[in-house]
PDB file of N, CA and C in Angstrom:
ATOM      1  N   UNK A   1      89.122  18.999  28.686  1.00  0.00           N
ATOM      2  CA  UNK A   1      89.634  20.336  28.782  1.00  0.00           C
ATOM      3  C   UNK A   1      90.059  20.792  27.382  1.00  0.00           C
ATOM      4  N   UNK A   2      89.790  21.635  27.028  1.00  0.00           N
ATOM      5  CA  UNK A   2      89.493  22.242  25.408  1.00  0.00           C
ATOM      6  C   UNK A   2      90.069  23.703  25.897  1.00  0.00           C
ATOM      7  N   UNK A   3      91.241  24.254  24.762  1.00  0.00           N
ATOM      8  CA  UNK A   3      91.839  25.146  24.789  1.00  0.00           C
ATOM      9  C   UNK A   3      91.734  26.043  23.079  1.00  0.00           C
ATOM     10  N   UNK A   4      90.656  27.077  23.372  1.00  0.00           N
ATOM     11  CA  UNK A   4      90.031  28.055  22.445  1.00  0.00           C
ATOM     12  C   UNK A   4      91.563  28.674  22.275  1.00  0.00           C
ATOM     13  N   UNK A   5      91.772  29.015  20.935  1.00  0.00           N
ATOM     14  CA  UNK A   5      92.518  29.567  20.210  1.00  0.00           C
ATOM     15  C   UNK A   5      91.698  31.040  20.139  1.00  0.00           C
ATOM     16  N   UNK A   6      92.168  32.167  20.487  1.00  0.00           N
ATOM     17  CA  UNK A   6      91.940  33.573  20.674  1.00  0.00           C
ATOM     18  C   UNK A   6      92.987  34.109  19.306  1.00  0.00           C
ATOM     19  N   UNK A   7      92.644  34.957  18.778  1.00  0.00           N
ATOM     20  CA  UNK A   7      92.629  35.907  17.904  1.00  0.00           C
ATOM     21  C   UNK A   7      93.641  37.111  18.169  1.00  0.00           C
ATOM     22  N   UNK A   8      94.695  37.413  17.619  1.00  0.00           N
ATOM     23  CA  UNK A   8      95.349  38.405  18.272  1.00  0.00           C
ATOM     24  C   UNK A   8      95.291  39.479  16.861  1.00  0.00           C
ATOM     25  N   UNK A   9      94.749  39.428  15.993  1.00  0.00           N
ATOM     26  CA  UNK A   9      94.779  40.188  14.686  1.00  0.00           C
ATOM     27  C   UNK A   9      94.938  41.604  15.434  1.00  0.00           C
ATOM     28  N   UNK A  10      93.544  42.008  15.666  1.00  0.00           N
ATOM     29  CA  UNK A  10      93.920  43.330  16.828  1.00  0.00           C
ATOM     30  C   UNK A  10      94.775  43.773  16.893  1.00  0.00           C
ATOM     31  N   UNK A  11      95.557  43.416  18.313  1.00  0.00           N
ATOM     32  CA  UNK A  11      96.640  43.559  18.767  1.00  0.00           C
ATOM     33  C   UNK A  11      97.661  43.854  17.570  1.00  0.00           C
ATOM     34  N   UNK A  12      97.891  42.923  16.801  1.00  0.00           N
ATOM     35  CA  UNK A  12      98.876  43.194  15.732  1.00  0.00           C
ATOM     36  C   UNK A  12      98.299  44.470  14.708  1.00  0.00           C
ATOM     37  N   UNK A  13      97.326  44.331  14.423  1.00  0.00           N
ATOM     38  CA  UNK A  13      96.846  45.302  13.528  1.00  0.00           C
ATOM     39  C   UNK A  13      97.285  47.248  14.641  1.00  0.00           C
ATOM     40  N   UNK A  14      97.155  47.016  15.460  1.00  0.00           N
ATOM     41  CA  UNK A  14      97.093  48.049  16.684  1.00  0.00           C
ATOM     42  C   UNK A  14      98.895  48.322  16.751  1.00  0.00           C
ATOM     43  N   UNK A  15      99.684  47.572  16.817  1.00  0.00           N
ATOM     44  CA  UNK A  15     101.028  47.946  16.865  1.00  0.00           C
ATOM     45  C   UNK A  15     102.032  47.884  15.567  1.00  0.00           C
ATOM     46  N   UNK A  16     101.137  47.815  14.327  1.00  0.00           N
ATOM     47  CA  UNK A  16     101.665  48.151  13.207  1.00  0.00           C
ATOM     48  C   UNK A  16     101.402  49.560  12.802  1.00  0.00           C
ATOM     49  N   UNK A  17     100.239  50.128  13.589  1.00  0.00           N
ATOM     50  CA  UNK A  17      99.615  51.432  13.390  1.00  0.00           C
ATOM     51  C   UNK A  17     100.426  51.689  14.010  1.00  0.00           C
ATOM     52  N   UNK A  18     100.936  51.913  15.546  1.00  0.00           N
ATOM     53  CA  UNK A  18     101.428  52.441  15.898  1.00  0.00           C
ATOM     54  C   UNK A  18     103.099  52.785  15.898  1.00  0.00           C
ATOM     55  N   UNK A  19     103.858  51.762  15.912  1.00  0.00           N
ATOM     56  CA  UNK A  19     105.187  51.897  14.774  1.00  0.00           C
ATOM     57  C   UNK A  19     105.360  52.331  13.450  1.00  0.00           C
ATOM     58  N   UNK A  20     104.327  52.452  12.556  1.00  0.00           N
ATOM     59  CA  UNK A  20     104.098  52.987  11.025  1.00  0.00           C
ATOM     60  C   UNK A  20     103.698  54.664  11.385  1.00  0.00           C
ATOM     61  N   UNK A  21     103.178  55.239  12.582  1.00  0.00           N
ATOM     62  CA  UNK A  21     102.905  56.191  12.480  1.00  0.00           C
ATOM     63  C   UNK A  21     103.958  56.434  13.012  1.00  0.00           C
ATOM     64  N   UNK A  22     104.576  56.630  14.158  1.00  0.00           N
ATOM     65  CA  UNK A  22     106.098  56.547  14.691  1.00  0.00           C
ATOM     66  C   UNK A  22     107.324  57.280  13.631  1.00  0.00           C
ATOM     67  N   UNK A  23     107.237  56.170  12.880  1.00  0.00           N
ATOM     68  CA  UNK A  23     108.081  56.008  11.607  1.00  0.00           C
ATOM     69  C   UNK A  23     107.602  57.272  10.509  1.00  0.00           C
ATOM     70  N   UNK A  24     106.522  57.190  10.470  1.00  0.00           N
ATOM     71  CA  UNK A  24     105.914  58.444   9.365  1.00  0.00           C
ATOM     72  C   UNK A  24     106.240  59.484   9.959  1.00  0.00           C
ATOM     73  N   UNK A  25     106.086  59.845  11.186  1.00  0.00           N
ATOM     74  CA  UNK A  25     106.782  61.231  11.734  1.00  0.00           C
ATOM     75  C   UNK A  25     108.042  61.672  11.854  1.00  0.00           C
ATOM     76  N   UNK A  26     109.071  59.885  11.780  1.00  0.00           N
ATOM     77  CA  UNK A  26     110.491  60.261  11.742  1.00  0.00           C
ATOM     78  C   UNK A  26     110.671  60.943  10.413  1.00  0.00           C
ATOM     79  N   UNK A  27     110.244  60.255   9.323  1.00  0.00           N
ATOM     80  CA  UNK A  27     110.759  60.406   8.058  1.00  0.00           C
ATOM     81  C   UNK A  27     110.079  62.236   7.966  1.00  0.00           C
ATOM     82  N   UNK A  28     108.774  62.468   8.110  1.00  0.00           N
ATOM     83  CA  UNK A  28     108.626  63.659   7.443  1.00  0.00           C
ATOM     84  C   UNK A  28     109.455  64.793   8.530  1.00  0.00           C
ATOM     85  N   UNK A  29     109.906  64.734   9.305  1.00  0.00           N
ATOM     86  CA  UNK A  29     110.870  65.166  10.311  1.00  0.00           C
ATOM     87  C   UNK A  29     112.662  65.114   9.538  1.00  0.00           C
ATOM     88  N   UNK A  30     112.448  63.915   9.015  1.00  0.00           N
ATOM     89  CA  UNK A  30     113.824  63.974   8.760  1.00  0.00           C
ATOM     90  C   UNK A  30     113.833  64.939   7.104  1.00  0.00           C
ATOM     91  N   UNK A  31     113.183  64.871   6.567  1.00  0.00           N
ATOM     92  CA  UNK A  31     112.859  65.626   5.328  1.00  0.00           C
ATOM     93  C   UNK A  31     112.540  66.989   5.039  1.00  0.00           C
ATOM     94  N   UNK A  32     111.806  67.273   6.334  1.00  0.00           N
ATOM     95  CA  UNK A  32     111.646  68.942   6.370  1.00  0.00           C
ATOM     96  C   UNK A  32     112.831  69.535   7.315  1.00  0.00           C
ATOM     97  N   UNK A  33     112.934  68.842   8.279  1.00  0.00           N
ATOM     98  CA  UNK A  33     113.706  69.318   9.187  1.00  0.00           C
ATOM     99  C   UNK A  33     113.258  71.340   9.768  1.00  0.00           C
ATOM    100  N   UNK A  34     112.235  71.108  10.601  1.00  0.00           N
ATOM    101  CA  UNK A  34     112.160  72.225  11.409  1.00  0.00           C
ATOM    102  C   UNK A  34     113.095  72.909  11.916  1.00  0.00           C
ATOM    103  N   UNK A  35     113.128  74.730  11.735  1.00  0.00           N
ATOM    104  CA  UNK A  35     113.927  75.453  11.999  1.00  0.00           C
ATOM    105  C   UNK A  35     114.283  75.516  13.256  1.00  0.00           C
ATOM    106  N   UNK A  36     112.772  75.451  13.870  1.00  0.00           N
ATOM    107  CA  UNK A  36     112.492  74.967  15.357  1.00  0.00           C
ATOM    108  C   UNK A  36     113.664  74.395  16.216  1.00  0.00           C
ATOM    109  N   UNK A  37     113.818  72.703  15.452  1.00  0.00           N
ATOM    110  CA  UNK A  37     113.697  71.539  16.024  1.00  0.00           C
ATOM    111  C   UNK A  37     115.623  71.477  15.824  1.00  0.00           C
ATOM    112  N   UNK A  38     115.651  72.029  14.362  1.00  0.00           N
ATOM    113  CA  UNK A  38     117.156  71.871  13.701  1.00  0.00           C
ATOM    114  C   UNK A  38     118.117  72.745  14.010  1.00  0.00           C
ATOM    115  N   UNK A  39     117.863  74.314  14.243  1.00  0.00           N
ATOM    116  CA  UNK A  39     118.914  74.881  14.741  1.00  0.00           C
ATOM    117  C   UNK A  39     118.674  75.136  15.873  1.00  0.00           C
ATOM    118  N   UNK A  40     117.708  74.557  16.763  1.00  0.00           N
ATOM    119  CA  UNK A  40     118.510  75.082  18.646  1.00  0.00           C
ATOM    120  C   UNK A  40     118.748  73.810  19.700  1.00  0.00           C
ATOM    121  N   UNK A  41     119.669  73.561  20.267  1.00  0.00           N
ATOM    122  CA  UNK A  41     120.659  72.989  20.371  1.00  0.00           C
ATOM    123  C   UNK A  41     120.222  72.960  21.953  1.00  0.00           C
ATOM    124  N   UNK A  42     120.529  71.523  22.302  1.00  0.00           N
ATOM    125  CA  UNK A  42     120.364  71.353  23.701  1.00  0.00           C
ATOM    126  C   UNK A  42     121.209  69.874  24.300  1.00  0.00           C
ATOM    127  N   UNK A  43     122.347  70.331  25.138  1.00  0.00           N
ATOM    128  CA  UNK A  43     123.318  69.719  25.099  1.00  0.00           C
ATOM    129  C   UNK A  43     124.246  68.773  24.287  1.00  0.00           C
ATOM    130  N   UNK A  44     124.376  70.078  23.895  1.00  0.00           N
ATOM    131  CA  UNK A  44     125.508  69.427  22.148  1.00  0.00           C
ATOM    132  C   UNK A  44     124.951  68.998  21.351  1.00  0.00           C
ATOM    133  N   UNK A  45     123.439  68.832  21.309  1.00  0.00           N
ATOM    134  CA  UNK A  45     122.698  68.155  20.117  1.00  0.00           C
ATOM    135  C   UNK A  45     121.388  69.116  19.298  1.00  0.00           C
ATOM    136  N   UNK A  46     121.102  69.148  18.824  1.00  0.00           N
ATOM    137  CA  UNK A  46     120.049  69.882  18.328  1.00  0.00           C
ATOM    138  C   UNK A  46     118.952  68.966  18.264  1.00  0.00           C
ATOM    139  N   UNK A  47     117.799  69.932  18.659  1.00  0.00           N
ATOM    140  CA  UNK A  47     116.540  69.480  19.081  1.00  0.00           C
ATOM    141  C   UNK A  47     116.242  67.885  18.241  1.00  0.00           C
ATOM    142  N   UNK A  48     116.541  68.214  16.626  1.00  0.00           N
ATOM    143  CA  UNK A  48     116.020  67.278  15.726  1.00  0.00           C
ATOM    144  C   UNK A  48     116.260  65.760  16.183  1.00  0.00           C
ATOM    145  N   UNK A  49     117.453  65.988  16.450  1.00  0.00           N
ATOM    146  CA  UNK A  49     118.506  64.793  17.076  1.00  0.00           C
ATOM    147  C   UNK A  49     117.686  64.354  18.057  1.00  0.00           C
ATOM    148  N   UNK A  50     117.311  64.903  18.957  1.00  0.00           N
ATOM    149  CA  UNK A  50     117.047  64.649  20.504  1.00  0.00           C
ATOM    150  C   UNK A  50     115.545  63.673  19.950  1.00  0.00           C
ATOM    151  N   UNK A  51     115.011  64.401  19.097  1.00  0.00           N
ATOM    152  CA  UNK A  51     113.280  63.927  19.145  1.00  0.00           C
ATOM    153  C   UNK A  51     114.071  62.472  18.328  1.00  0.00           C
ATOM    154  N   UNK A  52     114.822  62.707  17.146  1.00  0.00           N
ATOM    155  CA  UNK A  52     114.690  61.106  16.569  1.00  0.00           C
ATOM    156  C   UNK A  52     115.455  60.264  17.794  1.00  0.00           C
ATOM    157  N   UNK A  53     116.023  60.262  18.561  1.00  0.00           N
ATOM    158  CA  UNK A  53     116.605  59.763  19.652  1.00  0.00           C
ATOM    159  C   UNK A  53     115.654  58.965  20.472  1.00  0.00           C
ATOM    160  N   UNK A  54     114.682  59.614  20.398  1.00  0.00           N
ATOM    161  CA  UNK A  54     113.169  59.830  21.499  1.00  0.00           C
ATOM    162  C   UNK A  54     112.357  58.523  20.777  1.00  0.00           C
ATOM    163  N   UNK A  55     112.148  58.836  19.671  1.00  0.00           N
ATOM    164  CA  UNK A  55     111.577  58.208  18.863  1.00  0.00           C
ATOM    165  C   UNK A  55     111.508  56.835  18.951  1.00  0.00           C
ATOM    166  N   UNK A  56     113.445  56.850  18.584  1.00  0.00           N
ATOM    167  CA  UNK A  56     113.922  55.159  18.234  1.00  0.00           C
ATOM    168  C   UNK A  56     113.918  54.430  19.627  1.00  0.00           C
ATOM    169  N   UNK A  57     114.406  55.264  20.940  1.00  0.00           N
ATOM    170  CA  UNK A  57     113.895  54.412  22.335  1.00  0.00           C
ATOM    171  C   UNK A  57     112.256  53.901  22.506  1.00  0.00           C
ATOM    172  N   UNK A  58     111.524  55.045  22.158  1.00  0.00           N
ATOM    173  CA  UNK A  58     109.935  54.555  22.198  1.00  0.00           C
ATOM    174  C   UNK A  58     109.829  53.302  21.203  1.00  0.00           C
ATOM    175  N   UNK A  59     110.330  53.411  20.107  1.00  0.00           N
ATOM    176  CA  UNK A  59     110.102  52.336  18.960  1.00  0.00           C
ATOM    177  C   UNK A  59     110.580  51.399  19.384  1.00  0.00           C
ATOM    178  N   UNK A  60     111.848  50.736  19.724  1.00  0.00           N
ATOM    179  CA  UNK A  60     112.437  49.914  20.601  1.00  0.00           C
ATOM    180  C   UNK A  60     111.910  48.959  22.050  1.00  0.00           C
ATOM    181  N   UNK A  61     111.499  50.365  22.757  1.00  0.00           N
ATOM    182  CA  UNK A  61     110.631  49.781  23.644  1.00  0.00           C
ATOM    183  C   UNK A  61     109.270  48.894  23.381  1.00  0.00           C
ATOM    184  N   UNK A  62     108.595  49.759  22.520  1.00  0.00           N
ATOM    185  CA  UNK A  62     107.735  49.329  22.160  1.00  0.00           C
ATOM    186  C   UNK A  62     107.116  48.217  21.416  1.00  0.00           C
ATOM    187  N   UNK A  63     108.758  47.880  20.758  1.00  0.00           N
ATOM    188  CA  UNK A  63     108.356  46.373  19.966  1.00  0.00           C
ATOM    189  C   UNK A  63     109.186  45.280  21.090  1.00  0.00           C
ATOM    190  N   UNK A  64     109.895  45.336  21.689  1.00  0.00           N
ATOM    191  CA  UNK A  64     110.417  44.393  22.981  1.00  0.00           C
ATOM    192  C   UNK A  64     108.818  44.596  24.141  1.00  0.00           C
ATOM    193  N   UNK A  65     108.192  45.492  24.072  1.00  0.00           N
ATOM    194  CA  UNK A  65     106.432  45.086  24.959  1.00  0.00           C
ATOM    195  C   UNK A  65     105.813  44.009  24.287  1.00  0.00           C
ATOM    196  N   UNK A  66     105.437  44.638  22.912  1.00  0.00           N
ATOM    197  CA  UNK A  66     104.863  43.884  21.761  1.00  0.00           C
ATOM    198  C   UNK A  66     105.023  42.431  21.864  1.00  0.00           C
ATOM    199  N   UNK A  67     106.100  42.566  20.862  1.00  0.00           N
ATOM    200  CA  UNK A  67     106.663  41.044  20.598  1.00  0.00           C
ATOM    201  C   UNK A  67     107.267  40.534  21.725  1.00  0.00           C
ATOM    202  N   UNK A  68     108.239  40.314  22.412  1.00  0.00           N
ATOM    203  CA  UNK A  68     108.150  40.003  23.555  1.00  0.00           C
ATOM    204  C   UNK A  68     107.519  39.438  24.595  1.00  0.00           C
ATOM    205  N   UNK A  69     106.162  39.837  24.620  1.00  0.00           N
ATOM    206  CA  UNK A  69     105.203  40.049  25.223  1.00  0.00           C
ATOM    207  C   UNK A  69     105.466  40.260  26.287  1.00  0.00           C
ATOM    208  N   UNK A  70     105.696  41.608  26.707  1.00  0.00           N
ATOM    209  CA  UNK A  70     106.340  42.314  28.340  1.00  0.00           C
ATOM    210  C   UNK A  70     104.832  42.942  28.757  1.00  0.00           C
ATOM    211  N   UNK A  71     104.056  43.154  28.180  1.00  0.00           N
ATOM    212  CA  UNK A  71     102.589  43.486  28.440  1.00  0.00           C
ATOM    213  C   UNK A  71     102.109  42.705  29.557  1.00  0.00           C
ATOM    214  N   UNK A  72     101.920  41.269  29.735  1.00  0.00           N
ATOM    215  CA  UNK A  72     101.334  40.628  30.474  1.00  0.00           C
ATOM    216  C   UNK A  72     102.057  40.136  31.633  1.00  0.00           C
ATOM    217  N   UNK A  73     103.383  41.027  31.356  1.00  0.00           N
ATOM    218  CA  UNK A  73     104.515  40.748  32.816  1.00  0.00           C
ATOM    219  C   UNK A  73     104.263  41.823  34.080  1.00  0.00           C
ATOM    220  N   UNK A  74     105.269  41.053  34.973  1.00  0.00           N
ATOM    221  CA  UNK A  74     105.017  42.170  36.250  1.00  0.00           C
ATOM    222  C   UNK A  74     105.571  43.348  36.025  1.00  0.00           C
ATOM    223  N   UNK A  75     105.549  44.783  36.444  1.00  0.00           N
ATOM    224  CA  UNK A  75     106.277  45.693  35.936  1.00  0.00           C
ATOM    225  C   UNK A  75     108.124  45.318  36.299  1.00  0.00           C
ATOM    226  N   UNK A  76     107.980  44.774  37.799  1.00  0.00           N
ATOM    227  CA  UNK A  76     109.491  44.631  37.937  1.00  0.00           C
ATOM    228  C   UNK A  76     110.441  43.864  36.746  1.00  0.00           C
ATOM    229  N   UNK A  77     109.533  42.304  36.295  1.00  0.00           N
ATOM    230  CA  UNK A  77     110.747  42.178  35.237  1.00  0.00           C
ATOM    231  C   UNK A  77     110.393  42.826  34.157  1.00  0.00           C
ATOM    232  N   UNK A  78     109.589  43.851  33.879  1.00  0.00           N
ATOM    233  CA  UNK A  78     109.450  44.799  32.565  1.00  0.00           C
ATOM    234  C   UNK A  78     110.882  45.753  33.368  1.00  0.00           C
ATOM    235  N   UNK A  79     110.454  46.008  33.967  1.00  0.00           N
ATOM    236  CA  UNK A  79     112.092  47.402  34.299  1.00  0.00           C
ATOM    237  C   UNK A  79     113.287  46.716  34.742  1.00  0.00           C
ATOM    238  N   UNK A  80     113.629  45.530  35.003  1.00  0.00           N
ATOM    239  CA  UNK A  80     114.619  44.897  35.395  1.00  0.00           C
ATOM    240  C   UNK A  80     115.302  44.435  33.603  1.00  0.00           C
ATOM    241  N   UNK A  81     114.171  44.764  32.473  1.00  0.00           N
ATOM    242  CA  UNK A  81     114.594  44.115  31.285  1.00  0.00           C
ATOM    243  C   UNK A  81     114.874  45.921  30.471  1.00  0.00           C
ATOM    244  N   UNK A  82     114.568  46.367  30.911  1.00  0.00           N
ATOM    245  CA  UNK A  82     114.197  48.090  30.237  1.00  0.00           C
ATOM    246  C   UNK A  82     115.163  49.210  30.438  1.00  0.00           C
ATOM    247  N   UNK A  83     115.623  49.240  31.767  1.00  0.00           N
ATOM    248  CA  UNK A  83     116.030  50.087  32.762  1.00  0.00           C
ATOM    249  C   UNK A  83     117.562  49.801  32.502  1.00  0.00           C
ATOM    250  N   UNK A  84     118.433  48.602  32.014  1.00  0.00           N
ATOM    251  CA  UNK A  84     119.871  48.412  31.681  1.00  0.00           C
ATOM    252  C   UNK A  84     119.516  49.002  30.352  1.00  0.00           C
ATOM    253  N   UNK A  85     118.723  48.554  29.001  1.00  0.00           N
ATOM    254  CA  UNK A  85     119.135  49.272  28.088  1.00  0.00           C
ATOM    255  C   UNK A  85     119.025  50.878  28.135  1.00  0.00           C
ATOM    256  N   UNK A  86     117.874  51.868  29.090  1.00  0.00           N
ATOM    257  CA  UNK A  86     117.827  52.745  29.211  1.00  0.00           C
ATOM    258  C   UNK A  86     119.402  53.400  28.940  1.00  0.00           C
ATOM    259  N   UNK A  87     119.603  52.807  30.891  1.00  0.00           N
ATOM    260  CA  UNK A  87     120.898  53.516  30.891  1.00  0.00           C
ATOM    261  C   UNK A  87     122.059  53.160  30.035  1.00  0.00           C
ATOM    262  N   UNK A  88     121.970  52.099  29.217  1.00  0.00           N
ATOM    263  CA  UNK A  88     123.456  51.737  28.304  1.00  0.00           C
ATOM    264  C   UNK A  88     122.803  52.985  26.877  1.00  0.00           C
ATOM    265  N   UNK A  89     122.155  53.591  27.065  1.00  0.00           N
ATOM    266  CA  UNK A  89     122.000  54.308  25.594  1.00  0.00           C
ATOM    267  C   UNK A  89     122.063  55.535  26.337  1.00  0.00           C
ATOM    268  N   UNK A  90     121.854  55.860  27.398  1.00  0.00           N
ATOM    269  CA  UNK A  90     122.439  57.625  28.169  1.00  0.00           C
ATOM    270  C   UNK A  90     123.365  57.200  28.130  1.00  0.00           C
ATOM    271  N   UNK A  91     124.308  56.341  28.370  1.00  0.00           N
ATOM    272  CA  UNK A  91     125.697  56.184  28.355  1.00  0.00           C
ATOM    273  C   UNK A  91     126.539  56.190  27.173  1.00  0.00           C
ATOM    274  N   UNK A  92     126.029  55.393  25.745  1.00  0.00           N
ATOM    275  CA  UNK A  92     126.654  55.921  24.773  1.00  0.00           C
ATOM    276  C   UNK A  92     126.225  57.092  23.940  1.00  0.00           C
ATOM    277  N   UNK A  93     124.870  57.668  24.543  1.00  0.00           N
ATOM    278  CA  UNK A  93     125.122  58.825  23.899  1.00  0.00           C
ATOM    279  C   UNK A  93     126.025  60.078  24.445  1.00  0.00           C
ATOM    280  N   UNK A  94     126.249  59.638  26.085  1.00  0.00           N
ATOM    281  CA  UNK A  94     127.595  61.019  26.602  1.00  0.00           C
ATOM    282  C   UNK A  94     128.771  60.536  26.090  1.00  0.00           C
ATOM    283  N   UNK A  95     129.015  59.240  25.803  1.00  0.00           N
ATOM    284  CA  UNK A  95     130.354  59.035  25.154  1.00  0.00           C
ATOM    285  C   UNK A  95     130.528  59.877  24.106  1.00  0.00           C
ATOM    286  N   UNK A  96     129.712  59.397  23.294  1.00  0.00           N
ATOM    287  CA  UNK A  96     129.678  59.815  21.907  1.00  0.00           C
ATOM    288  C   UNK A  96     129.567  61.356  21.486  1.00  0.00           C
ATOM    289  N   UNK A  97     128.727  61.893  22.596  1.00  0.00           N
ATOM    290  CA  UNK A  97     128.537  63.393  22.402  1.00  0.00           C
ATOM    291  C   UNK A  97     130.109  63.953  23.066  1.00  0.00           C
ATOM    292  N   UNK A  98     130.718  63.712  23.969  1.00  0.00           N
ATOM    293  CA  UNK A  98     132.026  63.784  24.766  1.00  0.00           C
ATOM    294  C   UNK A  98     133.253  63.945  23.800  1.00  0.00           C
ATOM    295  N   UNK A  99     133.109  62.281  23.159  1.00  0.00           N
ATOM    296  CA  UNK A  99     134.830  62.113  22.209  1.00  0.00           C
ATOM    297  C   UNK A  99     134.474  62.850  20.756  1.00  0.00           C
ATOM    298  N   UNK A 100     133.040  62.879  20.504  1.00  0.00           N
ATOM    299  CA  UNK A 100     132.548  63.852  19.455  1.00  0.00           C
ATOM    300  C   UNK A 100     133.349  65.763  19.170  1.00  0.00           C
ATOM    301  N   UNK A 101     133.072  66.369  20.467  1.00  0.00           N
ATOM    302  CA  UNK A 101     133.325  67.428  21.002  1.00  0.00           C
ATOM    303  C   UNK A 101     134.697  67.136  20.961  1.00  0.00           C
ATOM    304  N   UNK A 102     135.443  66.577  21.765  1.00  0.00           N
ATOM    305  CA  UNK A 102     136.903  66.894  21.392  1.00  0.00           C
ATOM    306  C   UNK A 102     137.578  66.606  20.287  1.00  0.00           C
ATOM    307  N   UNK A 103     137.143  65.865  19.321  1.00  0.00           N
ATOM    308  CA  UNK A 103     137.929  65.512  18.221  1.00  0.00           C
ATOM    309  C   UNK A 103     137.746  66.667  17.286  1.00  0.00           C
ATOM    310  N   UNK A 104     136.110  66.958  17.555  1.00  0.00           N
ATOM    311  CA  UNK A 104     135.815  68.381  16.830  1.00  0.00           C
ATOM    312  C   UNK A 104     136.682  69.648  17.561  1.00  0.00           C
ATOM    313  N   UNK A 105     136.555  69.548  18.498  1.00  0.00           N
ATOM    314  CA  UNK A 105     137.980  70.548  19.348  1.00  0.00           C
ATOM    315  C   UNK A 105     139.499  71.189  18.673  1.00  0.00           C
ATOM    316  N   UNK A 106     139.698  69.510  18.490  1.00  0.00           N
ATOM    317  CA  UNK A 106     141.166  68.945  18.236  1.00  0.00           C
ATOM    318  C   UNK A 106     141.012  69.765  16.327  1.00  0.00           C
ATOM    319  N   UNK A 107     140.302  69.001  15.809  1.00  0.00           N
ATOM    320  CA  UNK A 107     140.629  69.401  14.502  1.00  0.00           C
ATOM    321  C   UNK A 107     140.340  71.048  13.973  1.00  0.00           C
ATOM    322  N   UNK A 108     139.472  71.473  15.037  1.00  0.00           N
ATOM    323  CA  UNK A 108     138.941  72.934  14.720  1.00  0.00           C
ATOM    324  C   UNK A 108     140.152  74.086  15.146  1.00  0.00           C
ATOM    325  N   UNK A 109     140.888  73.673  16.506  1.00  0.00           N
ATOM    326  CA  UNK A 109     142.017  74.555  16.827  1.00  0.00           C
ATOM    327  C   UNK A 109     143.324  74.074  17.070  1.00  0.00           C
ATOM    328  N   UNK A 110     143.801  73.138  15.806  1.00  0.00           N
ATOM    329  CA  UNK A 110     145.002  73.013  15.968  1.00  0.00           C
ATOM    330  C   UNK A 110     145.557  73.399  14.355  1.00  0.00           C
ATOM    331  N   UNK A 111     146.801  72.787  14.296  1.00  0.00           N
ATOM    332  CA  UNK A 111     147.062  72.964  12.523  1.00  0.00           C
ATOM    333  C   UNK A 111     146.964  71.550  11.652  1.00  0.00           C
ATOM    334  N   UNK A 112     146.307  70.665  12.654  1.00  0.00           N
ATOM    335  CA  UNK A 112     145.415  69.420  11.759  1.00  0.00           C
ATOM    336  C   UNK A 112     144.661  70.315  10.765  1.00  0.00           C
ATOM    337  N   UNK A 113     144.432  69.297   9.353  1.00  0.00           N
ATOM    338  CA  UNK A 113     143.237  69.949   8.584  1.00  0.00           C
ATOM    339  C   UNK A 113     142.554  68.480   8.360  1.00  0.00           C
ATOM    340  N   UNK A 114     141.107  69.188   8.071  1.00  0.00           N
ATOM    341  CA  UNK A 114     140.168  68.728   8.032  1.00  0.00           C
ATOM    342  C   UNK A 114     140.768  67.738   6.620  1.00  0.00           C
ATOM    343  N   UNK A 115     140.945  66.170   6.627  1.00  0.00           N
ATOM    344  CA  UNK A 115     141.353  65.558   5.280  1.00  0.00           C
ATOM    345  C   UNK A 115     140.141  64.507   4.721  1.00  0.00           C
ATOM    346  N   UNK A 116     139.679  64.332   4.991  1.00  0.00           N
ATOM    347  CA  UNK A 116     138.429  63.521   5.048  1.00  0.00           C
ATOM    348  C   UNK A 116     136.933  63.679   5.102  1.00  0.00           C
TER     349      UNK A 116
END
């Protein structure tokens, strides 16, 4: 019984493209910043925010498929491994957007000043 060694260059060559392009769209995104994308605002965040948000979950996901190798799994333990970080990152981003808003609250209408 003889066990052929298979080639994964591909594969790797295929998910360096695809995280490098990922990444090339964050950066020229983060550099131009669309009028579009930058001033309209959708729940406390502006668009720009939302897409690099978008981004770094796809990127994330995508290298825990990858490397990982969640590809050749059943979908259940792919979403039983996916589906907690989902929701722990909707969760700190309402924190964060939440204690964000009131501190900005706090310092905008009281006689705190801005020291920092």
């Amino acid at each position: 019984m003889s066990h052929e060694h298979v080639s994964n260059t591909a594969g790797i060559w295929k998910v360096f493209a695809i995280l490098s392009a990922v990444t090339i769209i964050e950066v020229i995104l983060g550099i131009l910043k669309p009028d579009f994308l930058h001033m309209n605002h959708l729940l406390g965040m502006n668009l720009l925010n939302w897409v690099f948000y978008i981004l770094t979950v796809f990127k994330a996901y995508y290298i825990v498929w990858s490397f990982m190798h969640l590809g050749g799994e059943k979908s259940s333990l792919r979403w039983a491994i996916v589906l907690p970080v989902v929701f722990l990152i909707i969760y700190i981003l309402f924190i964060f957007l939440t204690e964000g808003h009131y501190i900005y609250g706090v310092f905008k209408d009281s006689t705190i000043k801005w020291n920092f």
